[in-house]
C-alpha atoms as a PDB file:
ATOM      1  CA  UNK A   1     103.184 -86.203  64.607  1.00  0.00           C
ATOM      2  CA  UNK A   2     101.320 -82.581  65.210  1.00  0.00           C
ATOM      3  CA  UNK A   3     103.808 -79.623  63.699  1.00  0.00           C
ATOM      4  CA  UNK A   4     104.090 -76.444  66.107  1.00  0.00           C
ATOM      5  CA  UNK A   5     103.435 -74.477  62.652  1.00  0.00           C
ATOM      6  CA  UNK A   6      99.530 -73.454  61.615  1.00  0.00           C
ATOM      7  CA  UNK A   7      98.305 -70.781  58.886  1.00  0.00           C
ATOM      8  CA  UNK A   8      95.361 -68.475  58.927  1.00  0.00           C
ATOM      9  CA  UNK A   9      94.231 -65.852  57.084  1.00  0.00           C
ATOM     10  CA  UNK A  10      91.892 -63.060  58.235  1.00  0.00           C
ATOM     11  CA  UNK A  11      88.734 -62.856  55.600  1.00  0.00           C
ATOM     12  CA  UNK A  12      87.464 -59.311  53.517  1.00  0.00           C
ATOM     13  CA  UNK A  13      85.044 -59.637  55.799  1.00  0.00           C
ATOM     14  CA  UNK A  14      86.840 -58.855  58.422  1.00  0.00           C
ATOM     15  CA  UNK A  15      89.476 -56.845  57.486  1.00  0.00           C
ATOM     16  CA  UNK A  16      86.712 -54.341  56.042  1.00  0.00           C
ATOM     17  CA  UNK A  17      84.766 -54.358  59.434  1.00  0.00           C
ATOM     18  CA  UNK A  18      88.238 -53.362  61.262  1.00  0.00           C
ATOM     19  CA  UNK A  19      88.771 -56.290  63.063  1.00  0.00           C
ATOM     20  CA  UNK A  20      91.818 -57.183  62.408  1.00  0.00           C
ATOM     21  CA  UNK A  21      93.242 -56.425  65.864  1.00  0.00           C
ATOM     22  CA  UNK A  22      90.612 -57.884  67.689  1.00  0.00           C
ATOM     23  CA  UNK A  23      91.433 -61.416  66.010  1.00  0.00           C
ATOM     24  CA  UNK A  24      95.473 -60.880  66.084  1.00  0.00           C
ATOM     25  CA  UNK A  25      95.068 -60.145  69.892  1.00  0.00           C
ATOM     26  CA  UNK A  26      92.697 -63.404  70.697  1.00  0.00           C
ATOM     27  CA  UNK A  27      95.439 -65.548  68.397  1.00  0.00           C
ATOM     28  CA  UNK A  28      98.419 -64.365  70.636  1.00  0.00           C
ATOM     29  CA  UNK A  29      96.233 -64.175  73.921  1.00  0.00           C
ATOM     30  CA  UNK A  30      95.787 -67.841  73.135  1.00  0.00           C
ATOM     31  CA  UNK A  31      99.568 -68.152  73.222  1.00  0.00           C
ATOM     32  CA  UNK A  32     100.183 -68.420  69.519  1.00  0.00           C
ATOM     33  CA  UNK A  33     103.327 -66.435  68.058  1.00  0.00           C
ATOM     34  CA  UNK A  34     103.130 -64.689  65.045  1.00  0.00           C
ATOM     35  CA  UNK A  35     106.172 -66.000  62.623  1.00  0.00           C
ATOM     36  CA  UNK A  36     105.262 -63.986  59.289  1.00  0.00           C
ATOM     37  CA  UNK A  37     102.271 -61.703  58.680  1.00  0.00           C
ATOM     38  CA  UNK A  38     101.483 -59.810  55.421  1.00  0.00           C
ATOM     39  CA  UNK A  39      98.324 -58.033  54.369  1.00  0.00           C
ATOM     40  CA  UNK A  40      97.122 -58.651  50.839  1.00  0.00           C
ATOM     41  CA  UNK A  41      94.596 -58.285  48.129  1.00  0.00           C
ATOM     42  CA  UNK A  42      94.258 -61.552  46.395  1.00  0.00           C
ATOM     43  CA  UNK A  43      93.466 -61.379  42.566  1.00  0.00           C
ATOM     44  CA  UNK A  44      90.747 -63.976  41.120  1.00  0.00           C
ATOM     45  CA  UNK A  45      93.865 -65.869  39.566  1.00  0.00           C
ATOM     46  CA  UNK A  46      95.666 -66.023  43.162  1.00  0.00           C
ATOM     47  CA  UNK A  47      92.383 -66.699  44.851  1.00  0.00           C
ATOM     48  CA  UNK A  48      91.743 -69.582  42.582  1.00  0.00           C
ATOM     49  CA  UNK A  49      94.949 -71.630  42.788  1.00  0.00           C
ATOM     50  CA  UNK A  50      94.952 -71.561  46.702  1.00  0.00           C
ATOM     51  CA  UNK A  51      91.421 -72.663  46.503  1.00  0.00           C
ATOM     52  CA  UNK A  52      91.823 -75.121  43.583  1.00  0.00           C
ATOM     53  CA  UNK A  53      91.189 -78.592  45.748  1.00  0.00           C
ATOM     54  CA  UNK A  54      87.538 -76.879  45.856  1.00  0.00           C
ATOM     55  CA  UNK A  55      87.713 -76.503  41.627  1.00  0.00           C
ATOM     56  CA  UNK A  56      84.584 -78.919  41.432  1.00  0.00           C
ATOM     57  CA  UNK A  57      82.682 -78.162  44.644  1.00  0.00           C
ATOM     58  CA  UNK A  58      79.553 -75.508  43.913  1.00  0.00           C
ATOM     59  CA  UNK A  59      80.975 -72.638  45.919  1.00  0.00           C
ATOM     60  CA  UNK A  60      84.045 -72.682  44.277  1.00  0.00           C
ATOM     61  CA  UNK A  61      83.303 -69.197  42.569  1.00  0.00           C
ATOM     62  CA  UNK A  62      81.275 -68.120  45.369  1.00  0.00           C
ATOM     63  CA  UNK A  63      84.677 -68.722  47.306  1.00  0.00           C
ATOM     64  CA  UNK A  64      87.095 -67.279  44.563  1.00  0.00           C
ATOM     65  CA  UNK A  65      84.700 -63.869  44.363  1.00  0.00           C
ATOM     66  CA  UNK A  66      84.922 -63.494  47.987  1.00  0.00           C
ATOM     67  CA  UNK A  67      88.149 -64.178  48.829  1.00  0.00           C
ATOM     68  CA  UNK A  68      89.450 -61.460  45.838  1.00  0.00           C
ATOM     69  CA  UNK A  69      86.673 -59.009  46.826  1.00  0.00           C
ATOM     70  CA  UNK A  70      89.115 -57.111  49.813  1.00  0.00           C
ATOM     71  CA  UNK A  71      92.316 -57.117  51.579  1.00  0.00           C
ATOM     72  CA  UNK A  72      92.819 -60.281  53.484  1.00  0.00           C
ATOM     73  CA  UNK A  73      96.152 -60.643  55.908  1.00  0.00           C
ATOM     74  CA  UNK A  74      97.908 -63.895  56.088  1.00  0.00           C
ATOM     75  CA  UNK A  75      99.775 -65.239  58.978  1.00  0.00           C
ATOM     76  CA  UNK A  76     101.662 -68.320  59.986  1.00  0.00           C
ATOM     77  CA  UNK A  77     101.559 -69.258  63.418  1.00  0.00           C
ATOM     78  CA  UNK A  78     103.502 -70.992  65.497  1.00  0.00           C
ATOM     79  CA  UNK A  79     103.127 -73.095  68.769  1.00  0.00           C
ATOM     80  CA  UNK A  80     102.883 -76.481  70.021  1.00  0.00           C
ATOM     81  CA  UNK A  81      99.822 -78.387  68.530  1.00  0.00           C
ATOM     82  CA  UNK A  82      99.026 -75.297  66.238  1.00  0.00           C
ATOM     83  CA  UNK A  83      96.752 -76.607  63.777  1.00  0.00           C
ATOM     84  CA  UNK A  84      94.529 -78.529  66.911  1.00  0.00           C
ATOM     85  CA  UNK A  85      94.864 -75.585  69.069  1.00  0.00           C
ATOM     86  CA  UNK A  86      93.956 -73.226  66.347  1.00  0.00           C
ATOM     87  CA  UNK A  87      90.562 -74.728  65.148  1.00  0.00           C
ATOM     88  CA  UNK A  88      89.228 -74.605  68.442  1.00  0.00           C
ATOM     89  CA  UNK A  89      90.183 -70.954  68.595  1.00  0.00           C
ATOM     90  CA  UNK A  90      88.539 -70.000  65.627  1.00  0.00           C
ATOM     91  CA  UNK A  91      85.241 -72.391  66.231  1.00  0.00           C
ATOM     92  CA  UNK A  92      82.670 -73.851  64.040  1.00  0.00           C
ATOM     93  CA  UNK A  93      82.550 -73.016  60.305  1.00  0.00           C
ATOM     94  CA  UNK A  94      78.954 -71.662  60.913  1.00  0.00           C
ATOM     95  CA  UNK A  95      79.727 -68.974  63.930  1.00  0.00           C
ATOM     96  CA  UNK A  96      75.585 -69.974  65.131  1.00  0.00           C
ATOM     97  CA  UNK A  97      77.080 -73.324  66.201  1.00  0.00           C
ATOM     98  CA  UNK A  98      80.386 -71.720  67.211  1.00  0.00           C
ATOM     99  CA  UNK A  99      81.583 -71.886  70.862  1.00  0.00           C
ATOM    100  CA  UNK A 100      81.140 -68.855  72.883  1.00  0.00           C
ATOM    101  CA  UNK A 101      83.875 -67.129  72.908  1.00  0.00           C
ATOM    102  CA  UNK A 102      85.630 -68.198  69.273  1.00  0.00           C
ATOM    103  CA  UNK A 103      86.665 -65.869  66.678  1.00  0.00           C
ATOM    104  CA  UNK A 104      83.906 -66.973  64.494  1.00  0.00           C
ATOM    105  CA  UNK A 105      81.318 -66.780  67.419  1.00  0.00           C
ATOM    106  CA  UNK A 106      82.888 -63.043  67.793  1.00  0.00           C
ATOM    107  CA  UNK A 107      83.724 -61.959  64.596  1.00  0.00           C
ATOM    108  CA  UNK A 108      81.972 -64.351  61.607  1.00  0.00           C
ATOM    109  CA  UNK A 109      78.509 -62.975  59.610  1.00  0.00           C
ATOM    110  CA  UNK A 110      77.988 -66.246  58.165  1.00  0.00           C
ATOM    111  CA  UNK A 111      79.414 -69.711  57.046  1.00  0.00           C
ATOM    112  CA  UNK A 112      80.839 -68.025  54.157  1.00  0.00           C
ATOM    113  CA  UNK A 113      81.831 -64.598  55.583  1.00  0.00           C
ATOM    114  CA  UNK A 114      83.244 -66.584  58.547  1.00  0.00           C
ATOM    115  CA  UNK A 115      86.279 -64.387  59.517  1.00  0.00           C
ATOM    116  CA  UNK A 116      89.303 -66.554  59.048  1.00  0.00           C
ATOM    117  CA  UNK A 117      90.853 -69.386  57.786  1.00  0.00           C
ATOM    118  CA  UNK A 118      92.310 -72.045  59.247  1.00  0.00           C
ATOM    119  CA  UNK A 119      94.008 -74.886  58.439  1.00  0.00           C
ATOM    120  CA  UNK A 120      92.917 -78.248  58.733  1.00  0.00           C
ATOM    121  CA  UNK A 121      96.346 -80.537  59.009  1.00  0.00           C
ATOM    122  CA  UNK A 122      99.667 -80.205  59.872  1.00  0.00           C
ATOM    123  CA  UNK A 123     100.130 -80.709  55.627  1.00  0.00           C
ATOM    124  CA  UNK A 124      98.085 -78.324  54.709  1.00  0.00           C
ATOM    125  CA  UNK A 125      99.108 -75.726  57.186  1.00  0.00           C
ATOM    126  CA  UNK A 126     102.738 -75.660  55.197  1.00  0.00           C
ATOM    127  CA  UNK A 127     101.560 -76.215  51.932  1.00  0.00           C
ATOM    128  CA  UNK A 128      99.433 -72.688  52.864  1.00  0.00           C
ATOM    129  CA  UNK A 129     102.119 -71.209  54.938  1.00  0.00           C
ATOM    130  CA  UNK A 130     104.326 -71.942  51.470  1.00  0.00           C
ATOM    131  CA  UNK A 131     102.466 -69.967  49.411  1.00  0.00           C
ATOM    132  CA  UNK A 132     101.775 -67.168  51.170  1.00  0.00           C
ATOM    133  CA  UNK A 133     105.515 -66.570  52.173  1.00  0.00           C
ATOM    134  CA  UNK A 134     109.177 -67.125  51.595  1.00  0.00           C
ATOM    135  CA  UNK A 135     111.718 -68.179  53.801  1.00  0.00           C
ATOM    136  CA  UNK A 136     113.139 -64.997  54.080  1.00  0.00           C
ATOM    137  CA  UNK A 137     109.482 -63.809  55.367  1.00  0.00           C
ATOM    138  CA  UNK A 138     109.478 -65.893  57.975  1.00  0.00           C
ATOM    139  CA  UNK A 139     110.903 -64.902  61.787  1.00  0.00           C
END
């Protein structure tokens, strides 16, 4: 059964290229509320343990680097079919085969530097949401 709960976060690179806003406005233009929100700098260590099912992919440094290498701000999101309804908002990993119109087709350099995260089940989208906030952090 689909949750109404989802969790993104907003990459470096787009926090350093000020787009921030732009994203947050698209996500609750697209009807999603905001239910906690934090901006962050993830350390190496941090970076590492939310990214630890990649551990023995190749980009897993790649990932870890770029993830601690600038502020990123973390949301969960809530509405109904979130974590559906979210991945079509955000588009394609690669924004060149992104739907016009996406974040990623807006925002994303690359399939690295894509702009945000998303998450890909309803599981994963609390396990994320879980370590990125407390209860008390949540509206």
């Amino acid at each position: 059964m689909a949750t109404n709960r989802t969790f993104t976060m907003v990459k470096p690179d787009a926090v350093a290229d000020g787009n921030t806003g732009g994203i947050l406005q698209m996500i609750q233009k697209a009807g999603f509320k905001i239910v906690a929100m934090k901006q962050t700098r993830l350390s190496k260590e941090t970076a590492g343990a939310f990214y630890a099912v990649h551990k023995e992919r190749p980009f897993y440094g790649e990932l870890v680097d770029y993830m601690s290498s600038g502020p990123i701000v973390a949301a969960i999101l809530e509405k109904n079919d979130a974590v559906a309804d979210f991945r079509k908002l955000i588009g394609a990993t690669d924004p060149a085969k992104a739907d016009a119109g996406t974040i990623r087709k807006l925002y994303a350099k690359s399939i690295s530097a894509n702009a945000v995260h998303g998450s890909d089940s309803d599981d994963n989208a609390r396990i994320e949401g879980d370590f990125f906030f407390s209860s008390l952090e949540r509206v």
